[in-house]
Protein backbone atom coordinates (compact mmCIF):
# COMPACT_ATOMS: atom_id res chain seq x y z
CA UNK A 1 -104.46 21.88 7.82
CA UNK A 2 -101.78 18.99 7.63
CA UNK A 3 -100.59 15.95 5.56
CA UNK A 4 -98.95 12.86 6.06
CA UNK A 5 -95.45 13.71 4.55
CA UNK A 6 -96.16 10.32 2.15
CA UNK A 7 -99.24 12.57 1.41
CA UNK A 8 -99.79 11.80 -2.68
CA UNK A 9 -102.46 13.21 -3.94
CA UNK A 10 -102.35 10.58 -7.24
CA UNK A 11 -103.17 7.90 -4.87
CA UNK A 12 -105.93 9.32 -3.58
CA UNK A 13 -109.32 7.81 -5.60
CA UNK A 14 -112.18 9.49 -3.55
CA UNK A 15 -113.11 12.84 -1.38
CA UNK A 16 -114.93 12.33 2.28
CA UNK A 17 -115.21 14.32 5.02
CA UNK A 18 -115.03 14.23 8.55
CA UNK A 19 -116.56 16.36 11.75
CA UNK A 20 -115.32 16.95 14.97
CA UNK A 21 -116.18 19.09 18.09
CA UNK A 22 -112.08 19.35 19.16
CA UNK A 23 -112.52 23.11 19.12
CA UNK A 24 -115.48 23.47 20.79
CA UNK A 25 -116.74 20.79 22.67
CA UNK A 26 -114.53 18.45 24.89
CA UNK A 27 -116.15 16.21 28.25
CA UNK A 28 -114.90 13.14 30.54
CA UNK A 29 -117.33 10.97 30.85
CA UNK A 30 -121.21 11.36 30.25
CA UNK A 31 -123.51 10.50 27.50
CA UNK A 32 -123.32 10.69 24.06
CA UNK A 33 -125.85 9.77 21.23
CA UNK A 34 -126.71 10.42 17.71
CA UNK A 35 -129.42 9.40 15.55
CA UNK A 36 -128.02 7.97 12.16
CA UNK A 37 -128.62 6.44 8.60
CA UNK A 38 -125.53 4.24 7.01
CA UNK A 39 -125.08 4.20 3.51
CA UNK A 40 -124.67 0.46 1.56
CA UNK A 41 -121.64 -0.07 -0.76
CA UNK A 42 -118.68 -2.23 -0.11
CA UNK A 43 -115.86 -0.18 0.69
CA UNK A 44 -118.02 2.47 2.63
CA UNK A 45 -117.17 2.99 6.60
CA UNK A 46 -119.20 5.38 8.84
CA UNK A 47 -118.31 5.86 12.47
CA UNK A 48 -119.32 7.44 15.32
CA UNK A 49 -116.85 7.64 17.78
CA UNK A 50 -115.06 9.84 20.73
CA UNK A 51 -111.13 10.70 20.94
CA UNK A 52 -108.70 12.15 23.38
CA UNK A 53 -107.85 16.15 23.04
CA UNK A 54 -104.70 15.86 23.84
CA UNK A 55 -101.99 12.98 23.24
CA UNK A 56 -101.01 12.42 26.77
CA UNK A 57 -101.40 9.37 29.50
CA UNK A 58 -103.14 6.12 27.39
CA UNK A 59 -104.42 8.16 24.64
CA UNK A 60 -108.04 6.85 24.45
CA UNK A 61 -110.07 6.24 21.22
CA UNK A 62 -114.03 5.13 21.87
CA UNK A 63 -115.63 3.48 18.58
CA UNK A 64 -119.49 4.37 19.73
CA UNK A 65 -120.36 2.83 15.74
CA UNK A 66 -118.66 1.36 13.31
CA UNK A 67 -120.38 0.38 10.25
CA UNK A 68 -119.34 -1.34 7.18
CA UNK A 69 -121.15 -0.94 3.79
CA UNK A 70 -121.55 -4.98 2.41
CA UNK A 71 -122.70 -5.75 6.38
CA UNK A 72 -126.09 -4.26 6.27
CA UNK A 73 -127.34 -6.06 9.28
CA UNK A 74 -123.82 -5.22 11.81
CA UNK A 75 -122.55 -2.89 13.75
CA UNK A 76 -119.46 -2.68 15.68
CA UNK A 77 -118.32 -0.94 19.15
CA UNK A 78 -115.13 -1.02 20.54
CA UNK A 79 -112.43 0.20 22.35
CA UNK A 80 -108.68 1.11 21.87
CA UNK A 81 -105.78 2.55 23.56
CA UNK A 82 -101.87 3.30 23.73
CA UNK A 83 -99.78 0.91 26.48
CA UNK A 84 -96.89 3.59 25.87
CA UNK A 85 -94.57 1.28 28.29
CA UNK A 86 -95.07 -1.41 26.06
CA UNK A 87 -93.35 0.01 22.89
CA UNK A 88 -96.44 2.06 22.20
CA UNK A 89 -98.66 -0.70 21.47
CA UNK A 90 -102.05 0.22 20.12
CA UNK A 91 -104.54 -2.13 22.27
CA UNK A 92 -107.91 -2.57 21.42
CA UNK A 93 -110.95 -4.25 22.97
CA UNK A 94 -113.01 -7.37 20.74
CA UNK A 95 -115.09 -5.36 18.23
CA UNK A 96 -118.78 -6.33 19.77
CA UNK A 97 -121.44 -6.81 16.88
CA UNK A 98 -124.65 -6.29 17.52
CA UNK A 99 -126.93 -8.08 14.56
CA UNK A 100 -130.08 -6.18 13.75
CA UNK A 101 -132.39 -5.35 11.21
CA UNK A 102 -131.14 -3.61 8.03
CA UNK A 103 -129.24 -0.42 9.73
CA UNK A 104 -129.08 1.14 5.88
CA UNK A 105 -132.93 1.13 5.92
CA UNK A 106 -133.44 3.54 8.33
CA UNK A 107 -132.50 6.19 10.90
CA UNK A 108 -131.63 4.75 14.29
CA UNK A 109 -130.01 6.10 17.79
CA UNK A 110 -126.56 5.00 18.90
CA UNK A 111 -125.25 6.24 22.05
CA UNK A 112 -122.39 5.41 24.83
CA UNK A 113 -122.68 5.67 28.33
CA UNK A 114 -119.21 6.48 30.00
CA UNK A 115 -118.67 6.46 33.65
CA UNK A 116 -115.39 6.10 35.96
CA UNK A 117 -115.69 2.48 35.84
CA UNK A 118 -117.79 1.44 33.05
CA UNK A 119 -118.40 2.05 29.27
CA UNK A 120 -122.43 0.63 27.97
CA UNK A 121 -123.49 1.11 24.11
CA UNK A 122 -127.01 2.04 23.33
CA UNK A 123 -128.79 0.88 20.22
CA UNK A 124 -132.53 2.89 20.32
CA UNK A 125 -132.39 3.30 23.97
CA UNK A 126 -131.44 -0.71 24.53
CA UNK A 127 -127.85 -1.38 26.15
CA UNK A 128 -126.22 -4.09 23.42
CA UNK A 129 -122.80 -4.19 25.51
CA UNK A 130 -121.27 -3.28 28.99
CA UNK A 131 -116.90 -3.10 29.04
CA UNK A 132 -115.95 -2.88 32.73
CA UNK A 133 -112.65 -1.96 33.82
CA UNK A 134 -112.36 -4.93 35.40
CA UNK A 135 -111.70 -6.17 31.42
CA UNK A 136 -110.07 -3.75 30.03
CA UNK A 137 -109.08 0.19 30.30
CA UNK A 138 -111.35 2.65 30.58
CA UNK A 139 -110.91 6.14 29.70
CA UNK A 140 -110.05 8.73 32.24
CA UNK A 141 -109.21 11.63 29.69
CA UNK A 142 -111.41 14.20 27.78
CA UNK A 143 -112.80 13.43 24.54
CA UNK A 144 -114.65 15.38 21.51
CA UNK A 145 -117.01 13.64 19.21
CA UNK A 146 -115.93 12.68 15.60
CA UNK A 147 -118.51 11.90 13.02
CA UNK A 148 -116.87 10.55 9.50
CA UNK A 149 -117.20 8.43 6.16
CA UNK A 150 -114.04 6.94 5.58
CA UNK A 151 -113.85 4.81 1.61
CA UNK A 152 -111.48 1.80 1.67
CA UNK A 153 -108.89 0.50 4.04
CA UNK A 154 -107.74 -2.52 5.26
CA UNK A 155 -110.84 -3.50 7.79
CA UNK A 156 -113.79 -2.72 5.04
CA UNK A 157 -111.86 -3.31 1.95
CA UNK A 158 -112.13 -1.26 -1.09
CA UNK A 159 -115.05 -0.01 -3.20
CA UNK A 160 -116.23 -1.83 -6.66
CA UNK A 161 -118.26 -1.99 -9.46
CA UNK A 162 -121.09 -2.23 -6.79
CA UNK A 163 -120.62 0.56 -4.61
CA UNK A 164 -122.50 3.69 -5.58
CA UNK A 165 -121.64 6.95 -5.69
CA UNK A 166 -122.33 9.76 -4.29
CA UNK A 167 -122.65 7.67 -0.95
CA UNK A 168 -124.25 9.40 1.80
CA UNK A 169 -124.03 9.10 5.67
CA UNK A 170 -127.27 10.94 6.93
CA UNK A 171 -126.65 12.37 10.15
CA UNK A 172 -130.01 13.70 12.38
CA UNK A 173 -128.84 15.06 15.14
CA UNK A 174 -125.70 14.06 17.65
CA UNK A 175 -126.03 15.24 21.32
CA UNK A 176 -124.19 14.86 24.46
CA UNK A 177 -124.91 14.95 28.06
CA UNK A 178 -123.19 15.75 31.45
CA UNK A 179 -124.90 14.34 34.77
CA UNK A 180 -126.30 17.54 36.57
CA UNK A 181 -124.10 18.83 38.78
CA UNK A 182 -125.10 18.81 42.72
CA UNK A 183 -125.09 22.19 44.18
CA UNK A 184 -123.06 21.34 47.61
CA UNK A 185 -120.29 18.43 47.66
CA UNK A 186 -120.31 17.55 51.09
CA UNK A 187 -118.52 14.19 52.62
CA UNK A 188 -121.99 12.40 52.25
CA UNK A 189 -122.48 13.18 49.27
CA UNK A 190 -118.91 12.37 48.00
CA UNK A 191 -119.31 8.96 49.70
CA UNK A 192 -123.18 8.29 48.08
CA UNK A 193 -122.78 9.80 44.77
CA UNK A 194 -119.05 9.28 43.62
CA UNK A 195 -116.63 6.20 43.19
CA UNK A 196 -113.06 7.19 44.45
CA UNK A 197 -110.68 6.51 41.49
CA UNK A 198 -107.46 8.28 42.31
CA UNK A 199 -105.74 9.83 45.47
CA UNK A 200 -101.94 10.26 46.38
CA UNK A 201 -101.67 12.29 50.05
CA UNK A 202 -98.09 12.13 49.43
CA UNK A 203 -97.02 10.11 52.60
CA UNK A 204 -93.96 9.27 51.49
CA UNK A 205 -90.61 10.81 50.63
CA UNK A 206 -90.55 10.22 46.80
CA UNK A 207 -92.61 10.23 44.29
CA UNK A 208 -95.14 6.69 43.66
CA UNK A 209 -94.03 5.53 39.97
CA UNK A 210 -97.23 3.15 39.47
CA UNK A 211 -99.10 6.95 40.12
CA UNK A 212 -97.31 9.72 38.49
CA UNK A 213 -95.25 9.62 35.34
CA UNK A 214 -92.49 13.26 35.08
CA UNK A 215 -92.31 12.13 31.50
CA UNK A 216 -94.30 14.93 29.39
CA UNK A 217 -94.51 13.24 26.05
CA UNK A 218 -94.33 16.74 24.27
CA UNK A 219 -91.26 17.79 26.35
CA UNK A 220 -89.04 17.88 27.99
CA UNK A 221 -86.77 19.08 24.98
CA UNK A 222 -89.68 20.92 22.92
CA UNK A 223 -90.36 24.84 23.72
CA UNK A 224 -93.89 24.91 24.15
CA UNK A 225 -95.93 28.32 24.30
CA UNK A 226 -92.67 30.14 24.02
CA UNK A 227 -91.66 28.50 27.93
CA UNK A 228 -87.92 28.32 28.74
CA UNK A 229 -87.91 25.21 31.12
CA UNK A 230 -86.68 21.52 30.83
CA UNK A 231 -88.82 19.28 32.43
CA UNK A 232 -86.75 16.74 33.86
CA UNK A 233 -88.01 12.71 33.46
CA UNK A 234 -87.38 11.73 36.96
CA UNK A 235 -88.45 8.34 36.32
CA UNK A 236 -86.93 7.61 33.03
CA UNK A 237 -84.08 8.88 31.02
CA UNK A 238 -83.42 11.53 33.74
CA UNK A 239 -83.27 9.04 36.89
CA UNK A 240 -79.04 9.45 37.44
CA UNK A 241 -79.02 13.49 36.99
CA UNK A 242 -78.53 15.25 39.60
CA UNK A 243 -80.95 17.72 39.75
CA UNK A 244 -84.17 17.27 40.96
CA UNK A 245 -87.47 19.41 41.14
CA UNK A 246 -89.67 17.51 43.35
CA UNK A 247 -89.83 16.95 47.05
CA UNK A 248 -92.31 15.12 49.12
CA UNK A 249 -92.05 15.57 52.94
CA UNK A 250 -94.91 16.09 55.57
CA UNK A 251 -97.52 15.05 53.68
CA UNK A 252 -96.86 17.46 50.73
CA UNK A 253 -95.25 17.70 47.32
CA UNK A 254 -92.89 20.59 46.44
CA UNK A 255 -91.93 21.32 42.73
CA UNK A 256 -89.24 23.49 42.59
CA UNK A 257 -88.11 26.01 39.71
CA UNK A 258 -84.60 27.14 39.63
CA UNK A 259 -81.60 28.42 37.07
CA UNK A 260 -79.41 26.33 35.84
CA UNK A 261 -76.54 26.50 33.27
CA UNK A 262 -76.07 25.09 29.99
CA UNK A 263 -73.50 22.36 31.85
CA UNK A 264 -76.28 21.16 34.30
CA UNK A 265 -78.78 20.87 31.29
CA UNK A 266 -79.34 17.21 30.57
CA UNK A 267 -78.40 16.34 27.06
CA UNK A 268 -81.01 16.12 24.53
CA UNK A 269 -81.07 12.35 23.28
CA UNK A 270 -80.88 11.48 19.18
C-alpha cells in the first residue's frame, strides 16, 4: 500500500473501500455487467467502472456507473482519457444521464459493451447510450473492473446533517464476458468476423510517427526489472543522437541491441 505524499490522516472524515480485479482479472474489450443497489445521502458516490493495467499509450478510464447520493433518479456513464501530446490533458466524454425510476430502491443490472469501434451501456438488458469512435476515443488497452464508494469531492459535494451513516453500496454479483473464441482463423473468417484496426508492413525506411511512439513513459532513464538498457526516444528528446536501434528495410523492422559507453549515453534530462 501507498499514499499521496500530502497524505494527512487529520483531514480525512470518513473510511470506504474500494475493489478491483488488477491482480487477477484484466480483458480488452468484451462485456461487463453487475447487478447493483446505490445508497441515498448527499455526499455518497458509487461507481462501477473499468481502468487501464498499465499507464502506457492514452491511458483509458471507462465510467460503466456513476451514481450520486441526492440524485436518486440519475445515473451517469462516461468516458475519459490522457492526450499525453497535449500537455497530458485529461479528456473526457459528456457524462450521459439516463433518468429512471428510483435506482436507491432497488437492485438493477448495469453493463458495457466494448468492441474495437464502439462502447454501448446497458441498463437491465436495454442499451441507454452508444459512443462511437467516430466521436471520441475508444479504448484499445486492457482493463480490470473497479467497484467503489467514494464520500465527498468536488462532483457530488460533501456529506451533511442528512446523509446517513453507515451507507451501504450492495453489490450482487459483477461478471464479465469474452466473445467465444473461433477454433480456426482463416482469411474468411478474419474478413467476416473482425474489423481491421491496426497494421504497419513496414514499407518504408523509417519508422511511421502517427503509428509508433519509442517513448516508454516508464523509461528510458528508469531500471526496470533489474534491465541495464536505455531505450532511446527516437521521436522525441532523442531525435539528434546519434545512435539508433531501429531499421526498416525490405519490408521488415530490425531493433538492434548493442554496447555503448558512458560518453555515447544520452544525458538524463532534469
Amino acid at each position: 500500500m501507498s499514499f499521496n505524499e500530502d497524505y494527512d490522516p487529520a483531514t480525512r472524515e470518513y473510511l470506504s473501500g474500494i475493489l478491483t480485479s488488477a491482480d487477477s482479472y484484466n480483458m480488452t474489450h468484451g462485456y461487463f455487467e453487475a447487478r447493483l443497489k446505490f445508497p441515498e445521502g448527499q455526499g455518497l458516490w458509487p461507481a462501477f467502472w473499468l481502468l487501464t493495467s498499465k499507464y502506457v499509450e492514452d491511458m483509458p478510464e471507462i465510467d460503466i456507473v456513476e451514481f450520486l447520493g441526492h440524485e436518486k433518479d440519475t445515473v451517469y456513464h462516461t468516458l475519459h482519457w490522457i492526450d499525453a501530446a497535449n500537455g497530458w490533458r485529461t479528456v473526457s466524454s459528456p457524462s450521459h444521464t439516463t433518468q429512471g425510476p428510483d435506482y436507491t430502491a432497488d437492485f438493477h443490472t448495469y453493463g458495457v459493451a466494448w468492441d474495437p469501434t464502439k462502447i454501448r451501456f446497458y441498463i437491465d438488458g436495454v442499451m441507454v447510450k452508444e459512443v462511437t469512435d467516430s466521436e471520441f476515443l475508444i479504448a484499445k488497452q486492457s482493463m480490470y473492473l473497479l467497484l467503489n464508494l467514494a464520500v465527498g469531492g468536488s462532483w457530488p459535494g460533501y456529506p451533511d446533517g442528512t446523509t446517513p451513516f453507515p451507507a451501504s453500496y450492495d453489490i450482487d454479483y459483477v461478471r464479465a464476458y469474452e466473445r467465444k473464441s473461433i477454433d480456426q482463423i482463416t482469411p474468411a473468417i478474419l474478413a467476416d468476423e473482425y474489423q481491421l484496426m491496426f497494421s504497419d508492413e513496414f514499407n518504408g525506411t523509417s519508422l511511421d510517427e502517427d503509428k509508433w511512439n519509442t517513448a516508454f513513459l516508464w523509461g528510458p532513464y528508469l531500471r526496470i526489472n533489474n534491465e541495464e538498457q536505455v531505450y532511446i526516444d527516437k521521436h522525441g528528446m532523442h531525435a539528434d543522437h546519434p545512435v539508433n536501434p531501429f531499421e526498416v528495410s525490405g519490408g521488415s523492422l530490425k531493433v538492434k541491441a548493442d554496447d555503448i559507453s558512458v560518453a555515447e549515453l544520452p544525458v538524463m534530462p532534469t
